[in-house]
Structures are given as structure tokens and as C-alpha cells.
Protein backbone atom coordinates (compact mmCIF):
# COMPACT_ATOMS: atom_id res chain seq x y z
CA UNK A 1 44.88 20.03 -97.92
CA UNK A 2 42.33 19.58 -95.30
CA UNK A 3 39.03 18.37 -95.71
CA UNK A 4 35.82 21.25 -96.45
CA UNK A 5 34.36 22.27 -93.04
CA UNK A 6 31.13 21.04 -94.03
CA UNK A 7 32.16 17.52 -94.87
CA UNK A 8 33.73 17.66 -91.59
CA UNK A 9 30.81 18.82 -89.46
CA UNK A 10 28.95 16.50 -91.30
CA UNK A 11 30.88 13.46 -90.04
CA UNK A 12 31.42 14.44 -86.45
CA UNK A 13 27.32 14.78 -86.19
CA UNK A 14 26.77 11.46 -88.01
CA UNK A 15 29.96 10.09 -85.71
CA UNK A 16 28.02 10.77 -82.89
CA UNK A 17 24.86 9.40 -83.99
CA UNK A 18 25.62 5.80 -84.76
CA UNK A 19 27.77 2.85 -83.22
CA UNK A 20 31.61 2.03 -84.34
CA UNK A 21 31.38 0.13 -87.32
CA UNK A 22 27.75 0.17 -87.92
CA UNK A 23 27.49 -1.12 -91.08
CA UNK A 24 24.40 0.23 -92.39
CA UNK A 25 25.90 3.75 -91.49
CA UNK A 26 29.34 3.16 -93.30
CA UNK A 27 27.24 2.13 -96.85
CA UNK A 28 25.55 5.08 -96.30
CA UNK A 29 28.20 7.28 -96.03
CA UNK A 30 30.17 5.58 -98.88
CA UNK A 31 27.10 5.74 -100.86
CA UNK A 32 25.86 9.13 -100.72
CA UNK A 33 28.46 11.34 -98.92
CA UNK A 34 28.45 11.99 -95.64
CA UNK A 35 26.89 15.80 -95.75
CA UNK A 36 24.43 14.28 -98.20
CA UNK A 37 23.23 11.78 -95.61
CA UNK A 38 23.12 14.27 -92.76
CA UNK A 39 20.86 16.41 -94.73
CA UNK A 40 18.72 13.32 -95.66
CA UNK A 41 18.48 12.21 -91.98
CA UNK A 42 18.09 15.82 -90.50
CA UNK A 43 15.19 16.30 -92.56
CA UNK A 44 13.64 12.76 -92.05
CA UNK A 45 9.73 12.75 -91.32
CA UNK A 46 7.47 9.80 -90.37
CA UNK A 47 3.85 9.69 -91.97
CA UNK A 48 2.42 11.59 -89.73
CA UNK A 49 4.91 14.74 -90.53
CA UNK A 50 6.58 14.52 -87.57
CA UNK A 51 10.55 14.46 -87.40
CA UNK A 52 11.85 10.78 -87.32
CA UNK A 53 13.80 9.93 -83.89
CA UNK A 54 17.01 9.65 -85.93
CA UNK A 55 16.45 13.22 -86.72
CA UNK A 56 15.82 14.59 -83.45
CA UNK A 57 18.70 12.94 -82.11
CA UNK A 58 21.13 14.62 -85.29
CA UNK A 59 19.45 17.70 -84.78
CA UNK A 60 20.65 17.77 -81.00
CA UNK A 61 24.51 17.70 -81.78
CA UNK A 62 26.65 20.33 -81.67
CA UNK A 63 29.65 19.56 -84.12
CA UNK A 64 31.06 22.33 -83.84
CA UNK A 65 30.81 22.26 -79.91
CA UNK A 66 32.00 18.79 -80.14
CA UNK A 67 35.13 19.98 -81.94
CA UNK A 68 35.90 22.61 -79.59
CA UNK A 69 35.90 20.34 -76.83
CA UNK A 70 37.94 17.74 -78.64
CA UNK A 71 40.10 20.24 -79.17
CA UNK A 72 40.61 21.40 -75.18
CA UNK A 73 41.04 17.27 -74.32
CA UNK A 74 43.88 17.39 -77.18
CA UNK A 75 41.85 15.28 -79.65
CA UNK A 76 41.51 16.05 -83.42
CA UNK A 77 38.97 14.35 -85.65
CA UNK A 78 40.71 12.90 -89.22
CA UNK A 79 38.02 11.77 -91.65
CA UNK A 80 38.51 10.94 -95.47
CA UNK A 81 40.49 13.54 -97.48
CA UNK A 82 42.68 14.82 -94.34
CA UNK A 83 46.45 14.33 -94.98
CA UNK A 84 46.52 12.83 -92.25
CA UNK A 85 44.56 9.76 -93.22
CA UNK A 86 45.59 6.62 -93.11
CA UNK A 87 44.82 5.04 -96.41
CA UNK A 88 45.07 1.46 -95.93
CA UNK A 89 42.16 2.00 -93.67
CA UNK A 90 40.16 2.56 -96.82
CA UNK A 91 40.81 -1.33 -97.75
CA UNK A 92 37.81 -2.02 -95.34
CA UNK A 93 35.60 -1.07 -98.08
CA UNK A 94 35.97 -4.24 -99.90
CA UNK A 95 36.77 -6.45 -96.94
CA UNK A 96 32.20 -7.01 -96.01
CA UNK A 97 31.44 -7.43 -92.23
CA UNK A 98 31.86 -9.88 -89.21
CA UNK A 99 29.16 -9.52 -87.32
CA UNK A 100 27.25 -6.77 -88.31
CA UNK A 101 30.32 -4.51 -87.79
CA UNK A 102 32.59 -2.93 -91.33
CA UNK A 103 33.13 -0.55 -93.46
CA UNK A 104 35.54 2.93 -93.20
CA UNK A 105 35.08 4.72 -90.33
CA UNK A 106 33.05 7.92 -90.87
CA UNK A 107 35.96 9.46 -89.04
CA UNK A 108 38.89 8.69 -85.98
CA UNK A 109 39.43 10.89 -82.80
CA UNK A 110 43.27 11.11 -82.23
CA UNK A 111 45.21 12.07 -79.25
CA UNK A 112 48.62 12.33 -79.35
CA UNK A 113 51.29 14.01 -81.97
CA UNK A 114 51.96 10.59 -83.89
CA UNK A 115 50.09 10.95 -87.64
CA UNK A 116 47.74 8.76 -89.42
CA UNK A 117 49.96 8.69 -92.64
CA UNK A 118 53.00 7.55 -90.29
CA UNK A 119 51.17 4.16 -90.28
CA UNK A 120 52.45 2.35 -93.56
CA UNK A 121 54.65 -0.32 -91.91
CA UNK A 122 53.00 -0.55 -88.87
CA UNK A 123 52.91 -3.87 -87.10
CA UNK A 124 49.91 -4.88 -84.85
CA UNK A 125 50.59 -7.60 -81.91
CA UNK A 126 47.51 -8.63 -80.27
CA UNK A 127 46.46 -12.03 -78.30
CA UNK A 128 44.78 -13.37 -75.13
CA UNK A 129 44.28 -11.32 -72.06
CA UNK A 130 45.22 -14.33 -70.18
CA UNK A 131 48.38 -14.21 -71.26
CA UNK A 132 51.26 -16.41 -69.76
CA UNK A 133 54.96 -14.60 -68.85
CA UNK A 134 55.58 -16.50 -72.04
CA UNK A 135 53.55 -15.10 -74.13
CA UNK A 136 54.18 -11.49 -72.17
CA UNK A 137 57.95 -11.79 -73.04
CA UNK A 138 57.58 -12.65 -76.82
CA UNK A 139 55.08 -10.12 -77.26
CA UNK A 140 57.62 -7.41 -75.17
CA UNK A 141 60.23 -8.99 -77.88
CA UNK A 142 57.61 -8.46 -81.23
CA UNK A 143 57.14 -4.81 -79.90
CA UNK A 144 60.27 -3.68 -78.97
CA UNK A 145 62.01 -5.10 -82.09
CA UNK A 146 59.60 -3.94 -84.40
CA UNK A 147 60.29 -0.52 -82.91
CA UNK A 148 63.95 -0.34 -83.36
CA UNK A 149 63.26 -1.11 -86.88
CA UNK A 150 61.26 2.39 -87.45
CA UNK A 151 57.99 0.90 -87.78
CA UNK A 152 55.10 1.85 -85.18
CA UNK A 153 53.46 -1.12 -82.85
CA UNK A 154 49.79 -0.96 -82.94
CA UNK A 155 47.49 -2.63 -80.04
CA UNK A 156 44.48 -2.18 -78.15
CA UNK A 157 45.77 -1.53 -74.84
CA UNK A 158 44.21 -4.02 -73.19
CA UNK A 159 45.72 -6.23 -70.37
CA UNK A 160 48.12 -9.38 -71.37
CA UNK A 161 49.44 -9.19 -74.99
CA UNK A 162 48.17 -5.89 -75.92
CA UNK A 163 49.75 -3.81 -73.15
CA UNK A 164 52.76 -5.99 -73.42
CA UNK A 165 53.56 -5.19 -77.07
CA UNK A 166 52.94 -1.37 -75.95
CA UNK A 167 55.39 -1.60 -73.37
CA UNK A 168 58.16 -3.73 -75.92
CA UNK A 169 57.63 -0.96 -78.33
CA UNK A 170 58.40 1.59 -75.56
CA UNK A 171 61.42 0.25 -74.16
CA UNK A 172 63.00 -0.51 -77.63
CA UNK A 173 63.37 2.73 -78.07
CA UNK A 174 63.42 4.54 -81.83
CA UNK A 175 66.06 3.55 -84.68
CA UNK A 176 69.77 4.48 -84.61
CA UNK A 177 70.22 4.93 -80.86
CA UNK A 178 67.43 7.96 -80.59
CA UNK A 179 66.63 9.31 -77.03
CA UNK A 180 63.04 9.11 -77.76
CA UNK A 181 61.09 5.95 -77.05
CA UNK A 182 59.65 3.48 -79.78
CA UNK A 183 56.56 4.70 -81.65
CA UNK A 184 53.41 2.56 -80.71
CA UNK A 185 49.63 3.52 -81.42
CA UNK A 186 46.80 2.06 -78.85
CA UNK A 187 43.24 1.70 -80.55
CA UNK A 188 40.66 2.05 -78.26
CA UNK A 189 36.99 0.40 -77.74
CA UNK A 190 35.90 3.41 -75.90
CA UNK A 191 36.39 7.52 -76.51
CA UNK A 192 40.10 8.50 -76.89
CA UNK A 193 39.28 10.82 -74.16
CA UNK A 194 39.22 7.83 -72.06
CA UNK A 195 41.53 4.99 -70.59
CA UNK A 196 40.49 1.37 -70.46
CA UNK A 197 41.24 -0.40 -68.85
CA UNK A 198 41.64 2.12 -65.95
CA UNK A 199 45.24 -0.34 -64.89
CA UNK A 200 46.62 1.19 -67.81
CA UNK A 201 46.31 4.60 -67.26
CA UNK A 202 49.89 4.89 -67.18
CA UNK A 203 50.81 3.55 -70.40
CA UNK A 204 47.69 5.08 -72.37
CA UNK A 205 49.02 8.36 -71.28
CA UNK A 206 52.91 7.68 -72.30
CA UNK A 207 50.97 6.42 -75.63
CA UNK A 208 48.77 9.73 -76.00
CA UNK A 209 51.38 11.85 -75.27
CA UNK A 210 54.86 10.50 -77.42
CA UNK A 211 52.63 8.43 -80.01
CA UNK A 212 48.77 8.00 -80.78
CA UNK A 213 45.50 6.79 -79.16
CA UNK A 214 42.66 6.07 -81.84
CA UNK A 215 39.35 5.42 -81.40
CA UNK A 216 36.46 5.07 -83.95
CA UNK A 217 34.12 6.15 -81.09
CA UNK A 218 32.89 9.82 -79.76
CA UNK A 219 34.76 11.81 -77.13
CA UNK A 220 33.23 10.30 -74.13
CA UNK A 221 31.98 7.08 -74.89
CA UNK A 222 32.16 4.09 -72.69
CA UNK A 223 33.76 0.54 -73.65
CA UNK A 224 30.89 -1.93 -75.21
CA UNK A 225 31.81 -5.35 -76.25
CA UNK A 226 30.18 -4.12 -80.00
CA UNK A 227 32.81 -1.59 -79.63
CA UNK A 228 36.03 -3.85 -79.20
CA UNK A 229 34.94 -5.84 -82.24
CA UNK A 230 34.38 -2.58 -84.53
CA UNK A 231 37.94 -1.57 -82.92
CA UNK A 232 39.38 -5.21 -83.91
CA UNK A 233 39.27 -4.29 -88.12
CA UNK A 234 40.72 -1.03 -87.25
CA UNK A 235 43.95 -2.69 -85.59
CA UNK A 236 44.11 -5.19 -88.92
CA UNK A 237 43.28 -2.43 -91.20
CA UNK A 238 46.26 0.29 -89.65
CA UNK A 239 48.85 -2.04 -89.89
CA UNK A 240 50.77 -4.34 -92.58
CA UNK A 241 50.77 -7.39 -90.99
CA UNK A 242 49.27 -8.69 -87.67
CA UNK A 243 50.97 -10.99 -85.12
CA UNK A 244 48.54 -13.22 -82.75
CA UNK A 245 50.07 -14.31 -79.25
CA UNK A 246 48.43 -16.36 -77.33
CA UNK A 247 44.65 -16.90 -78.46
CA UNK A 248 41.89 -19.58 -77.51
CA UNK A 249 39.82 -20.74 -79.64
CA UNK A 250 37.53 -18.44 -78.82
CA UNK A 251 39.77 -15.21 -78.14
CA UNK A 252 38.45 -11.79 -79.33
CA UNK A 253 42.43 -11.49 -80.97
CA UNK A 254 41.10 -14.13 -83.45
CA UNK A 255 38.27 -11.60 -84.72
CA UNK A 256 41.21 -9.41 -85.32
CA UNK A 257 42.92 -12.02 -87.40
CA UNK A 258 40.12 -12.58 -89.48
CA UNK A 259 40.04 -9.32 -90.39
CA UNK A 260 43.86 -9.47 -91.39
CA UNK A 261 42.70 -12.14 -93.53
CA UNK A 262 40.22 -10.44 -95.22
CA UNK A 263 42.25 -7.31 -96.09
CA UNK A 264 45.04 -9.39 -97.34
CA UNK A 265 47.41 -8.46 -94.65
CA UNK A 266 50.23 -10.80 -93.28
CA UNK A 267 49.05 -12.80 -90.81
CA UNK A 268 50.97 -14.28 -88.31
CA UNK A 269 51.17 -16.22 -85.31
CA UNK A 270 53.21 -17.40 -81.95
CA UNK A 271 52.93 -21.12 -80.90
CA UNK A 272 52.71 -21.89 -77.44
CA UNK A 273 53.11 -25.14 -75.93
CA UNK A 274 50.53 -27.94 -77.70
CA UNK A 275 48.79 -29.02 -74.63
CA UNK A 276 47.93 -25.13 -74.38
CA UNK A 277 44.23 -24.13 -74.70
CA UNK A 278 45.37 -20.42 -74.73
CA UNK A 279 47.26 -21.32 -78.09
CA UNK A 280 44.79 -23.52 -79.56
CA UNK A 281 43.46 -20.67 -81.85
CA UNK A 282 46.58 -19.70 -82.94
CA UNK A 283 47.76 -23.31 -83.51
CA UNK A 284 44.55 -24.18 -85.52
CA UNK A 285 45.11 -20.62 -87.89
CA UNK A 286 49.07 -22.24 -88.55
CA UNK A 287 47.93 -25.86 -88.92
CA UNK A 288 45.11 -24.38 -91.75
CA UNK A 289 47.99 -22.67 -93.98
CA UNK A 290 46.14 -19.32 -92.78
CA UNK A 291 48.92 -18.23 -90.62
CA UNK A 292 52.47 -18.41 -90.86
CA UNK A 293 54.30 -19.54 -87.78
CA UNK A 294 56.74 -16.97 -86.10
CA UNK A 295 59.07 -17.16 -82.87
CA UNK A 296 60.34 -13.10 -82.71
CA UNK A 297 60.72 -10.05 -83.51
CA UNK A 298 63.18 -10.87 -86.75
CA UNK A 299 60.50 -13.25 -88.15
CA UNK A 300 57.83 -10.95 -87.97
CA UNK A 301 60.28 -7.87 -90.06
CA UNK A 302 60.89 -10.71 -92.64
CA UNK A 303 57.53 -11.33 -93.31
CA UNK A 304 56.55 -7.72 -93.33
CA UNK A 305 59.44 -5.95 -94.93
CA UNK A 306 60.32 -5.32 -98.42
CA UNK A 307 61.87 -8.48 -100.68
CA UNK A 308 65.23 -9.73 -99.13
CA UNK A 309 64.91 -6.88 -96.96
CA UNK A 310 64.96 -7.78 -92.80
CA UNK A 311 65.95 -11.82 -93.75
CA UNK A 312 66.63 -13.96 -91.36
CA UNK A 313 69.67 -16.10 -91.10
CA UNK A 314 69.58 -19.56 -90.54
CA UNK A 315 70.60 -20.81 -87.22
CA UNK A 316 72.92 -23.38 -87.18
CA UNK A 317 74.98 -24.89 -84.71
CA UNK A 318 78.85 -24.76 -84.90
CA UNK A 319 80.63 -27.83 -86.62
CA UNK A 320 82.28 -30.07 -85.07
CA UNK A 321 85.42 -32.38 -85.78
CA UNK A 322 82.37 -35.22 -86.71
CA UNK A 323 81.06 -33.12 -89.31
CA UNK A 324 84.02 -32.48 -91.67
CA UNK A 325 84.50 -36.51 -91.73
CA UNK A 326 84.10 -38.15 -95.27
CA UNK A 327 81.05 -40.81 -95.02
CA UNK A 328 83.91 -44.06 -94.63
CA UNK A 329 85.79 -42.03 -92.06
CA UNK A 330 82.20 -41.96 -90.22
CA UNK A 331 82.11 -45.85 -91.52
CA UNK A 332 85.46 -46.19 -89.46
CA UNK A 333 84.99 -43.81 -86.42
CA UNK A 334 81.31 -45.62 -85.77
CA UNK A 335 83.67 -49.05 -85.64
CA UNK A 336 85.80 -48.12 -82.83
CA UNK A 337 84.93 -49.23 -79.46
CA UNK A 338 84.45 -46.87 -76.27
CA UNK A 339 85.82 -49.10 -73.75
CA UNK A 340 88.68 -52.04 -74.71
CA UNK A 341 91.12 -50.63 -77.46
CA UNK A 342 90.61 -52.90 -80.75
CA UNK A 343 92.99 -54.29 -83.30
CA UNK A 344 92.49 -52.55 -87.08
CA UNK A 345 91.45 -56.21 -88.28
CA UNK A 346 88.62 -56.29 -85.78
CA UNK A 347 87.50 -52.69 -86.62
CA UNK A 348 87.42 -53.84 -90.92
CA UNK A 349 85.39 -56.64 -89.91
CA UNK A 350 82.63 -54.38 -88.08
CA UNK A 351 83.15 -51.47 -90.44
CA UNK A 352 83.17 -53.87 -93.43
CA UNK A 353 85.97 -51.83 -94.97
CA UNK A 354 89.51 -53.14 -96.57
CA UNK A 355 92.04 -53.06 -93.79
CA UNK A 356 94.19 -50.65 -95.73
CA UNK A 357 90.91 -48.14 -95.83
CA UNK A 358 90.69 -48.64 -92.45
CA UNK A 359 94.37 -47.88 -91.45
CA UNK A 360 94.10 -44.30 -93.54
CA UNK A 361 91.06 -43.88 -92.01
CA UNK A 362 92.34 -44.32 -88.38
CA UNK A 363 95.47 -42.28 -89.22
CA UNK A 364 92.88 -39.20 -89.83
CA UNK A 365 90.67 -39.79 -87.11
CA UNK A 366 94.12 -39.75 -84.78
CA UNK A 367 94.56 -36.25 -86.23
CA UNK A 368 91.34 -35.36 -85.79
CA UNK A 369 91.49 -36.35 -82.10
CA UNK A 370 89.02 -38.58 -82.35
CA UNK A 371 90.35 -42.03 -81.45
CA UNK A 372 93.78 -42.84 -79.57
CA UNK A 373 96.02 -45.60 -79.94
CA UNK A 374 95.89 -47.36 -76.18
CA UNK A 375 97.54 -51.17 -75.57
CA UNK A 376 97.97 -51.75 -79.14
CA UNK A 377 94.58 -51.19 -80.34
CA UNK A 378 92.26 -48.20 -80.56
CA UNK A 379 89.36 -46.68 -79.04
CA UNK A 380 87.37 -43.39 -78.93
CA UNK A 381 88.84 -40.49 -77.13
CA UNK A 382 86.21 -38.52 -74.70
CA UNK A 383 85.18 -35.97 -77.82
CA UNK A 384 84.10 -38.76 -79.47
CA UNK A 385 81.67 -39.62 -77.14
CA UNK A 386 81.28 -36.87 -75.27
């Protein structure tokens, strides 16, 4: 069912009116209804009987016209009530504001033939622009892994982390051995007609044309630093968990985070080396309890699948003849000398074992091929020490 034309019109007017996130403009909205509020401000006089600014302005846009050419740039407009809308995104209503920016969007532009609704198990992998080939690689790792698992990678495009999640996502390629390349899903700061930054023209395009560029902002609208933080919730609110790589303490990917937080989303995080600065954030989020630590792309399913769905094994190294010994053998073994073979008296005495426990114990490190029997005494073979 698709939304009523009006209630659409309404939206892409009051869309173009205000900023991304405005939160004064989302209360509204979630207050009254949008077409109620665009009637309201249409019709908006000062004291003097004059129309109000706000309602010149809404009075100047052509929603229809801006539809139409959406609609030749191949964008569509999904607001509220669409199928296609995501409803996780609706969680923002309860999650308040960081500064000054919250709230559901009035409505996203959309380019590219991936849907909304597609966006239950998404992952989001976002961190420092700065990022180090470390940090590039595990973030290539994240997205490609948690592509191959049939969920879609969501970032913001941007250089570093963000465009190296896209491009992990790409190259993992879809589930089961499919032809077509990994789902993925770049939110924008600017107009989804638009590319920023312009380096990434490449990608965005791959993006808009085998998954889906998003942007809370009109067709045509340049990137504004109020922008990127409006278009940080929308990254935490699309996706089911949210993976930081890479992030000073002051990093723009931690605004993101604390909107993960807020909307109860798993929240998690890739340490970098401690003396790091670009890790700092990320290593002060872990050390707090509010982020749990993950290395790849198998820790991240884990904690975003289903209940002993995607777990991880343990890794553990393979045994060794040492580790199936019996806690005296270990007694005896740690008593034999490396250099000059030794009598079994002089091995009791430093083991401080019976000579007769000593003796069996020998005989089964011999099998073992631990020690070897050299001038009438023993000592440790090389596997014993090596």
C-alpha cells in the first residue's frame, strides 16, 4: 500500500523546507501530521497580516515538480506508511537528540533498486577517516563477511573506514556463490543526487546502481557538517548493530555510536594498537562496558545474529605431546636436564618423587619422545625443548 498523495506532497514540501534532523520539525511532524503542519505553516501570518517567511518559502516549492525530477535522476522519496519503509528507523522517536539533531525523518530520497524493508539485519561499519591499512583491512574484512552472510553493509561513503567497508561488502560478493556483488547501502550528508566525496564517485555509483544511496536531505543539497551528524542516527538507526574502526576521541564515528547506544543497538568496536590516538575512542567505549570488543567479521555475525546462530569457535592451538602428560609426569619431565644425561636417583631428588614413580614416569616420557636414555642417564630430547 503506498502512502496518500497528499501526505506525500506534504512531506517532500516540508523536506525541502527544513534541515536533516531538525528537531523542532520532526516533533512537529510527529505531533500533528505532516499535511496538518504544511497547512498550518502555508497559512502562517505575522501581526501585521503579512505571510510569515516560513510561509513564503513553503509556498515556493513545487512537490510535485520536485518528484518529477527525482524521478528523471532515478530517486524515489519513501516517507512513513510506504512498504518500503524501514521500520527500525521509527526507533528514533524515543531515542531524544544530540545536538539539536533527532527524530524520524519526514522522509528519505533513494537511489538505487535495493529496498528500505531489506534493511533488518543490516550491519553498519563506520570509523576514522584517517584510517591506517590496518584499520582499512579489518573494515574490508567486517564488510565483505557480513555480506556473504546475506545481510547488507551500511556506511557513509566517506574516505577511510566508510568506503572501505563499501568496498569489503562489494568484493564479498552475495550468499551461496551468487554472481552478483554483496549488498551495501551508503547514507549520504548531502542530496542522493550527489557524490561526496567527489574520490568516490566510483563506488557511490556501483552503490546507487546494484544497492542503495540514502539521504535524509533534498535532491540537490550540498554536504554541511549539521548534515553528517543528522546522517550519523540514520546509519545507527538502519542497521542492527554498529561496528566502530578506528575512532579518536573526538571522531564524528563516535556520534554515530552514541546513537547505537541510544536505540539499543549492538555496539561494537575494533582495538587498535594502545599507544594509538586514532583508537583511543574506541578503546575508552570497550574499557566503559559500552562496547563490546571485536577482531572480524565472525565476531561481529555473533553478536548480531539470532541465539547460537553465527557462533564462534574457540581458537585453540593444537596439543602437543606436553599436554596429554599427567601433572607427576610434568613433575618428572621438568626434572630432566637439557645438557648432561642424569641418573633416575638424581632426577627423584629434584622432582621430589619416589624413585619407582620416577622410573614409570621416565618409561612414558621415553614413549612419548620426550627424554632419551644417553650414557646411562637421561636427558630431554630436542621436542622437549624445542
Amino acid at each position: 500500500m503506498s502512502v496518500p498523495d497528499r501526505e506525500q506532497l506534504a512531506r517532500v514540501a516540508l523536506n525541502r523546507l527544513g534541515e536533516p534532523g531538525d528537531v523542532k520539525m520532526t516533533a512537529l511532524v510527529a505531533e500533528l501530521g505532516a499535511v496538518r503542519l504544511h497547512d498550518l505553516l502555508l497559512h502562517e501570518h505575522d501581526p501585521h497580516g503579512l505571510r510569515t517567511d516560513v510561509a513564503a518559502r513553503l509556498a515556493s516549492v513545487d512537490p510535485c515538480g520536485e518528484l518529477d525530477r527525482a524521478a528523471r535522476l532515478g530517486l524515489r522519496f519513501v516517507v512513513p506508511g510506504d512498504d518500503e519503509w524501514p521500520e527500525p528507523i521509527g526507533d528514533l522517536a524515543a531515542a531524544g537528540s544530540i545536538q539539536d539533531r533527532g527524530g524520524v525523518p519526514v522522509g528519505l530520497w533513494v537511489k538505487g533498486p535495493l529496498r528500505l524493508d531489506r534493511l533488518v539485519d543490516a550491519v553498519a561499519v563506520v570509523g576514522s577517516r584517517a584510517a591506517t591499512q590496518y584499520g582499512a583491512d579489518v573494515a574490508r574484512e567486517i564488510g565483505a563477511v557480513v555480506a556473504r552472510s546475506g545481510r547488507v553493509v551500511v556506511s557513509g561513503a566517506a574516505f577511510g573506514i566508510d568506503v572501505a567497508a563499501h568496498r569489503g561488502a562489494i568484493s564479498g560478493g552475495a550468499p551461496s556463490g551468487a554472481a552478483t556483488d554483496g549488498p551495501t547501502v551508503a547514507v549520504l550528508a548531502c542530496g542522493a543526487d550527489r557524490v561526496y566525496p567527489q574520490a568516490h564517485r566510483e563506488v557511490v555509483d556501483h552503490i546507487a546502481a546494484t544497492g542503495a544511496v540514502v539521504s535524509e536531505a533534498a535532491p540537490g543539497c550540498s554536504p554541511q557538517r549539521v548534515r553528517f551528524l543528522a546522517r550519523n542516527r540514520l546509519i545507527a538507526a538502519l542497521s542492527r548493530g554498529t561496528v566502530v574502526v578506528e575512532a579518536a576521541r573526538r571522531s564524528g564515528a563516535l556520534n554515530t555510536a552514541n546513537w547505537a547506544g541510544r536505540l539499543q543497538r549492538s555496539l561494537m568496536g575494533v582495538p587498535g594498537p594502545v599507544t594509538s590516538a586514532g583508537s583511543a575512542g574506541v578503546h575508552e567505549l570497550i574499557r566503559a562496558g559500552a562496547m563490546t570488543l571485536v577482531t572480524g567479521g565472525g565476531d561481529v555475525l555473533e553478536m548480531v545474529g539470532a541465539a547460537g546462530e553465527h557462533l564462534v569457535e574457540e581458537h585453540r592451538e593444537p596439543s602437543t605431546a606436553r599436554d596429554r602428560l599427567t601433572v607427576r609426569q610434568r613433575q618428572v619431565l621438568d626434572a630432566v636436564p637439557v645438557g648432561r644425561p642424569a641418573h633416575p636417583d638424581s632426577i627423584a631428588r629434584v622432582a621430589g618423587l619416589g624413585l619407582l614413580e620416577v622410573r614409570a614416569g621416565l618409561a612414558r616420557l621415553l614413549d612419548s619422545g620426550l627424554v632419551e636414555l644417553a650414557d646411562g642417564g637421561w636427558r630431554l630430547t630436542a621436542e622437549a625443548h624445542g
